[in-house]
C-alpha atoms as a PDB file:
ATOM      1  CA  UNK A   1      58.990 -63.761 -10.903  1.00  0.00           C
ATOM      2  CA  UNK A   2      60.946 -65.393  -8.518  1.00  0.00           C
ATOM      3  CA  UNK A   3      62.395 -62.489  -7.281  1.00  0.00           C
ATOM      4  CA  UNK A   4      59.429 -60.988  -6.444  1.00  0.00           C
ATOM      5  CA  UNK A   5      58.003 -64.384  -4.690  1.00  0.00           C
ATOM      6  CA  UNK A   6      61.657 -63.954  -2.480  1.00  0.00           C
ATOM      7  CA  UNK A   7      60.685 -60.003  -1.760  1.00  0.00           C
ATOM      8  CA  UNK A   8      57.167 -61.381  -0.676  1.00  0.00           C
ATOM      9  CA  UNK A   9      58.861 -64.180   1.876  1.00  0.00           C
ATOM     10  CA  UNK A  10      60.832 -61.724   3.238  1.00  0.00           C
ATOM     11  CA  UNK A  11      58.405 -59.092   3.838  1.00  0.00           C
ATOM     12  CA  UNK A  12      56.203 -62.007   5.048  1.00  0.00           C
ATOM     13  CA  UNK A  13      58.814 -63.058   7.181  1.00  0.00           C
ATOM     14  CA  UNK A  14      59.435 -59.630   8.795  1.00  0.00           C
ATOM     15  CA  UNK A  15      56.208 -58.887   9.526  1.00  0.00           C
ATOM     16  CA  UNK A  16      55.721 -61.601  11.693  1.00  0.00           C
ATOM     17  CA  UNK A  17      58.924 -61.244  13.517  1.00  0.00           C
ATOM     18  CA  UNK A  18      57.919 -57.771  13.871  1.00  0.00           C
ATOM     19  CA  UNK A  19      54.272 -59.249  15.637  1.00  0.00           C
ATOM     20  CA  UNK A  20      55.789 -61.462  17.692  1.00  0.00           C
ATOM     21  CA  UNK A  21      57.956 -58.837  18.926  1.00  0.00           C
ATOM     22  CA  UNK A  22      55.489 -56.642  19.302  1.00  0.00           C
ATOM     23  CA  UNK A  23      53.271 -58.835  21.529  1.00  0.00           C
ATOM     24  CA  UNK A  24      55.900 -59.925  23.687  1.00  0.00           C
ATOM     25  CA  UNK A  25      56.968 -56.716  24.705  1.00  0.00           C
ATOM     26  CA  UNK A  26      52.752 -55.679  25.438  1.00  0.00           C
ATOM     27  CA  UNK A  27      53.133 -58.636  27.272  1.00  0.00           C
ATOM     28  CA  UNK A  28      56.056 -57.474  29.362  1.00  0.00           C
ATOM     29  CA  UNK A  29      54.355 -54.152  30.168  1.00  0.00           C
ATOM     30  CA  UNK A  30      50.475 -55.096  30.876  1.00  0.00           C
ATOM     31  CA  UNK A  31      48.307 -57.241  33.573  1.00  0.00           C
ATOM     32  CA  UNK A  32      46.686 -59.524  31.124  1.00  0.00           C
ATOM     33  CA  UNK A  33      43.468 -60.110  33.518  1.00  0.00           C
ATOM     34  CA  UNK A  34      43.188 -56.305  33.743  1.00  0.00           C
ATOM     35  CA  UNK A  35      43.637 -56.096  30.125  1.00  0.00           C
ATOM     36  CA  UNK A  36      41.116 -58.779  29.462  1.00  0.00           C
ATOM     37  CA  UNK A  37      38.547 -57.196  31.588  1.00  0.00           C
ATOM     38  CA  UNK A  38      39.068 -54.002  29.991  1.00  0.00           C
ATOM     39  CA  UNK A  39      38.920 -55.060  26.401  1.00  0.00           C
ATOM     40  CA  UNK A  40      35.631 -56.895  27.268  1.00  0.00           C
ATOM     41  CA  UNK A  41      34.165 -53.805  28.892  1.00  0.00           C
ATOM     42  CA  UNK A  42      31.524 -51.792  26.856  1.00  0.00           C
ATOM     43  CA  UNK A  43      32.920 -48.481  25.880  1.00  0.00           C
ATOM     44  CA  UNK A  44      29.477 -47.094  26.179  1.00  0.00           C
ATOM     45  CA  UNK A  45      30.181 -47.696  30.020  1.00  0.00           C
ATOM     46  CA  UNK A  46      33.151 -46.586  30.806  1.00  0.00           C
ATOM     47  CA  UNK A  47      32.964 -42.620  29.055  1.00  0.00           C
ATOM     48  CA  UNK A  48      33.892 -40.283  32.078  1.00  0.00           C
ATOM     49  CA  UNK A  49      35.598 -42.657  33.928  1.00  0.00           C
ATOM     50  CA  UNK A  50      39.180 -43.265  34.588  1.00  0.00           C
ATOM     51  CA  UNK A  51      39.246 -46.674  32.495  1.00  0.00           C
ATOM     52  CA  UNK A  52      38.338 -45.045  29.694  1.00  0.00           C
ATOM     53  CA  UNK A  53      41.926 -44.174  28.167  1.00  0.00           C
ATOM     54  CA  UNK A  54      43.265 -47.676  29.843  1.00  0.00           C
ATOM     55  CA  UNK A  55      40.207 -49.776  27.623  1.00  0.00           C
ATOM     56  CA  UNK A  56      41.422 -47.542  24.577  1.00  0.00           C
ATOM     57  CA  UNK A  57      44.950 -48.861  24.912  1.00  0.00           C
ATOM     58  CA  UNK A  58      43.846 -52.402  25.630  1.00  0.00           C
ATOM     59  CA  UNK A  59      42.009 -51.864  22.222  1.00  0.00           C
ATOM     60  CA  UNK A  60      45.292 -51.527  20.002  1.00  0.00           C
ATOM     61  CA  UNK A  61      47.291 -53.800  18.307  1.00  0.00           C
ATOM     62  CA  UNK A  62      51.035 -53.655  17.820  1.00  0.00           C
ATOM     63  CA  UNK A  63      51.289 -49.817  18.007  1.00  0.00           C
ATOM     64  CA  UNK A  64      50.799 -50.001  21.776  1.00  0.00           C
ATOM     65  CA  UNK A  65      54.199 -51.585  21.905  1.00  0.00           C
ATOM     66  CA  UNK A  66      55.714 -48.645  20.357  1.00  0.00           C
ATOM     67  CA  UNK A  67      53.580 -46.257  22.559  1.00  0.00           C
ATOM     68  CA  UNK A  68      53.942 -48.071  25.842  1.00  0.00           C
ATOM     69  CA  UNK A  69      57.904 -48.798  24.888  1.00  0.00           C
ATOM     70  CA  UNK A  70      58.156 -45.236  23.771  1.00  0.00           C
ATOM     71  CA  UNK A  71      56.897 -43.625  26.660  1.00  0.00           C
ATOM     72  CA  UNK A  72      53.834 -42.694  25.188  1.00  0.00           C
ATOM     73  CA  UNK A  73      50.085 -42.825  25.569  1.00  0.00           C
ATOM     74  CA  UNK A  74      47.225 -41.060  24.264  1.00  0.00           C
ATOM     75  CA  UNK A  75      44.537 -38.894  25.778  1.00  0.00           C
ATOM     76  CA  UNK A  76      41.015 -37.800  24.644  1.00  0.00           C
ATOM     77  CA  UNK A  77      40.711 -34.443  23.577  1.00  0.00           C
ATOM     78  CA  UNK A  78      37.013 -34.927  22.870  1.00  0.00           C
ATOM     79  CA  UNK A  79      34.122 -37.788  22.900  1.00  0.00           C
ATOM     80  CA  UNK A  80      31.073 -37.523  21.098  1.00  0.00           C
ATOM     81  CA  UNK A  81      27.974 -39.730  20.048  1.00  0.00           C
ATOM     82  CA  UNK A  82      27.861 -40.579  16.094  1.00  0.00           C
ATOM     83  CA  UNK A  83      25.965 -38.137  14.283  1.00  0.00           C
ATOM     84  CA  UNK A  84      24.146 -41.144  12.733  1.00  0.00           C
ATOM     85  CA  UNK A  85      22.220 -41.541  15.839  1.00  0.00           C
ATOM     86  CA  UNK A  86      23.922 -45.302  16.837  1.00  0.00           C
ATOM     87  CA  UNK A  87      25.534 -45.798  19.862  1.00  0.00           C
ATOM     88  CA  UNK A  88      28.708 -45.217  19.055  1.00  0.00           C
ATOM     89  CA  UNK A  89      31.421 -42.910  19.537  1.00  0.00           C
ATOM     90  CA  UNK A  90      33.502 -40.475  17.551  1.00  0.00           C
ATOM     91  CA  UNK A  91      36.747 -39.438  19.229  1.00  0.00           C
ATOM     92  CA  UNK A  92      39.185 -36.820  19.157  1.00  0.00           C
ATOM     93  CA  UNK A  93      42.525 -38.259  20.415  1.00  0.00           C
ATOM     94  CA  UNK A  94      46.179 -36.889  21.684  1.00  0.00           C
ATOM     95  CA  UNK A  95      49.293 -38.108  21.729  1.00  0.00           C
ATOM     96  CA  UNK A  96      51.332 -37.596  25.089  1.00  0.00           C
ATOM     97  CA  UNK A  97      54.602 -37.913  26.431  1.00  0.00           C
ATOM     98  CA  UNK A  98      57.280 -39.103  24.200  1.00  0.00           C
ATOM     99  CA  UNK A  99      55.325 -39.888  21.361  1.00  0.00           C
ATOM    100  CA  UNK A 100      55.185 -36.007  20.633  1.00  0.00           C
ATOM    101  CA  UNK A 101      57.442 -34.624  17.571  1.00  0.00           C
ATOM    102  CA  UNK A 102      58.480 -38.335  17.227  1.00  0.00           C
ATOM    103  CA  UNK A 103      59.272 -39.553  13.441  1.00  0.00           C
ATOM    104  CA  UNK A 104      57.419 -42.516  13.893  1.00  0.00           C
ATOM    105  CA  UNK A 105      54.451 -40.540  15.099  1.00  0.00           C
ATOM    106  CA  UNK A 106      52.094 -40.526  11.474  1.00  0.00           C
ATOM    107  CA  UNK A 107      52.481 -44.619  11.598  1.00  0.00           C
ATOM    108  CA  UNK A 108      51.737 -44.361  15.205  1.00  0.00           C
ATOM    109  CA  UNK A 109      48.763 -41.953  14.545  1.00  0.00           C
ATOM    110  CA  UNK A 110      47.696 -44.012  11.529  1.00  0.00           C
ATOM    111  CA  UNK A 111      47.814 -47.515  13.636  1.00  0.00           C
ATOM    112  CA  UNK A 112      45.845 -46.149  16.589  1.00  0.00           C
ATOM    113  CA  UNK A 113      43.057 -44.904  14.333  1.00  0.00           C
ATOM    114  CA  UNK A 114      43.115 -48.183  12.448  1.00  0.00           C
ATOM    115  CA  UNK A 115      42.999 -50.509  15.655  1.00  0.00           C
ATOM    116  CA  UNK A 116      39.825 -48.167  17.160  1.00  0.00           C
ATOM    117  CA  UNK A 117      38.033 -47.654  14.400  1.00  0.00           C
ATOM    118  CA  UNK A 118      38.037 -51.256  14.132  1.00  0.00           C
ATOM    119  CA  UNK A 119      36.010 -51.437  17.063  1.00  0.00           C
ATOM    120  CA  UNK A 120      32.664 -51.498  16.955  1.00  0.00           C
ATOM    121  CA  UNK A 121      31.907 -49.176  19.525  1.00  0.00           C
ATOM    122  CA  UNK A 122      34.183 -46.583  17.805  1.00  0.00           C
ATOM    123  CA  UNK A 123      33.085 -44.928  14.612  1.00  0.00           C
ATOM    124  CA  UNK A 124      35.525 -42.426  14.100  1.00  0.00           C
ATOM    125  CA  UNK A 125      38.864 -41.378  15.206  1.00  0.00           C
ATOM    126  CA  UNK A 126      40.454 -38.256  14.669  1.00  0.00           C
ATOM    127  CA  UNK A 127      43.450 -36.808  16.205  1.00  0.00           C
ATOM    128  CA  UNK A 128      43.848 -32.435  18.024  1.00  0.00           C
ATOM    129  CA  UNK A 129      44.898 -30.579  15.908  1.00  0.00           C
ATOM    130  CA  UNK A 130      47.286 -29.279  18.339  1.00  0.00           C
ATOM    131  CA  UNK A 131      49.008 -31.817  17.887  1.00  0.00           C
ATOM    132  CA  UNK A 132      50.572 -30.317  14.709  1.00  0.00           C
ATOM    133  CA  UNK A 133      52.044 -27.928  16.794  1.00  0.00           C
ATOM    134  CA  UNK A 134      54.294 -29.714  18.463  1.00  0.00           C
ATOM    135  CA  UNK A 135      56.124 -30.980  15.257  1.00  0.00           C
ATOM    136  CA  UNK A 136      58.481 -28.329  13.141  1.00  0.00           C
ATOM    137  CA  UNK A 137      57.747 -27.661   9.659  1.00  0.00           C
ATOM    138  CA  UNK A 138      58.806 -30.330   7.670  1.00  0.00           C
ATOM    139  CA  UNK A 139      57.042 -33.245  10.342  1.00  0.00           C
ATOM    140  CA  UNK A 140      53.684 -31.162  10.076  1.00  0.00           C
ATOM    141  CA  UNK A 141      53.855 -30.987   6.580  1.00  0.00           C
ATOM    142  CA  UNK A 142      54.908 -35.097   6.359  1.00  0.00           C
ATOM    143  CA  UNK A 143      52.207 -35.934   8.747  1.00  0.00           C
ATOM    144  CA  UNK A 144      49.428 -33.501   6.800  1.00  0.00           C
ATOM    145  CA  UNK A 145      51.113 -35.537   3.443  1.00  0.00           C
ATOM    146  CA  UNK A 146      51.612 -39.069   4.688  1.00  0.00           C
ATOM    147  CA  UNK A 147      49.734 -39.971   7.496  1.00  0.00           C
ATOM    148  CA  UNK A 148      46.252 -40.844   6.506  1.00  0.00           C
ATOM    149  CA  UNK A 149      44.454 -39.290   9.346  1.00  0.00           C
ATOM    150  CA  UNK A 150      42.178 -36.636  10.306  1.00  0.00           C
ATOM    151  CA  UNK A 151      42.956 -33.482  12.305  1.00  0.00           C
ATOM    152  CA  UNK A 152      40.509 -31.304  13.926  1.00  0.00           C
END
């Protein structure tokens, strides 16, 4: 037992050396007014416009210090309204730049759906499916395995 209560600290421990690192380097790289006003910005107002992407990314948790560190970003492939009739929106998401063929990229993929979806304006996020394209054989077939998201 008390090895697994030392496995536990240590995991506990990383993780939150891994969060602080994380939000320093977000930190480093964004305009925290601009990322404030963004984050408190209805969605719902901003589809069409060239915030939208920019109040997506102030959305995310510790994944957008491995995009924005990475050289990476996301775009919208496609933005719907929930089937269910609410006001809320179902997205179909890219990755861009150097998050493409990455090894990281089915955590990546997997936190940026997580962080959105938790949203309330978001109901569903899925990722292009030409995205799979840009990985070889064995990464498509990891990602289609491992990575707990959606490809259309």
């Amino acid at each position: 037992m008390v090895e697994d209560d030392l496995v536990a600290a240590y995991a506990a421990e990383a993780k939150a050396a891994m969060s602080a690192e994380a939000a320093k380097r977000i930190a480093e790289t964004v305009d925290p007014i601009e990322e404030e006003r963004l984050r408190s910005t209805s969605l719902l107002t901003l589809i069409h416009t060239e915030d939208m992407v920019p109040a997506l990314l102030s959305r995310l948790g510790e994944v957008r210090a491995a995009l924005d560190g990475h050289g990476g970003g996301i775009a919208i492939s496609s933005l719907n309204w929930a089937e269910d009739g609410s006001e809320t929106l179902d997205l179909v998401l890219d990755l861009t730049g150097a998050c493409l063929s990455c090894g990281a990229a089915p955590g990546t993929l997997e936190g940026v759906k997580n962080d959105l979806e938790g949203d309330s304006e978001i109901v569903r996020v899925q990722f292009d499916k030409a995205l799979l394209d840009t990985f070889d054989e064995l990464g498509r077939e990891f990602i289609l395995v491992h990575g707990k998201v959606q490809f259309v």
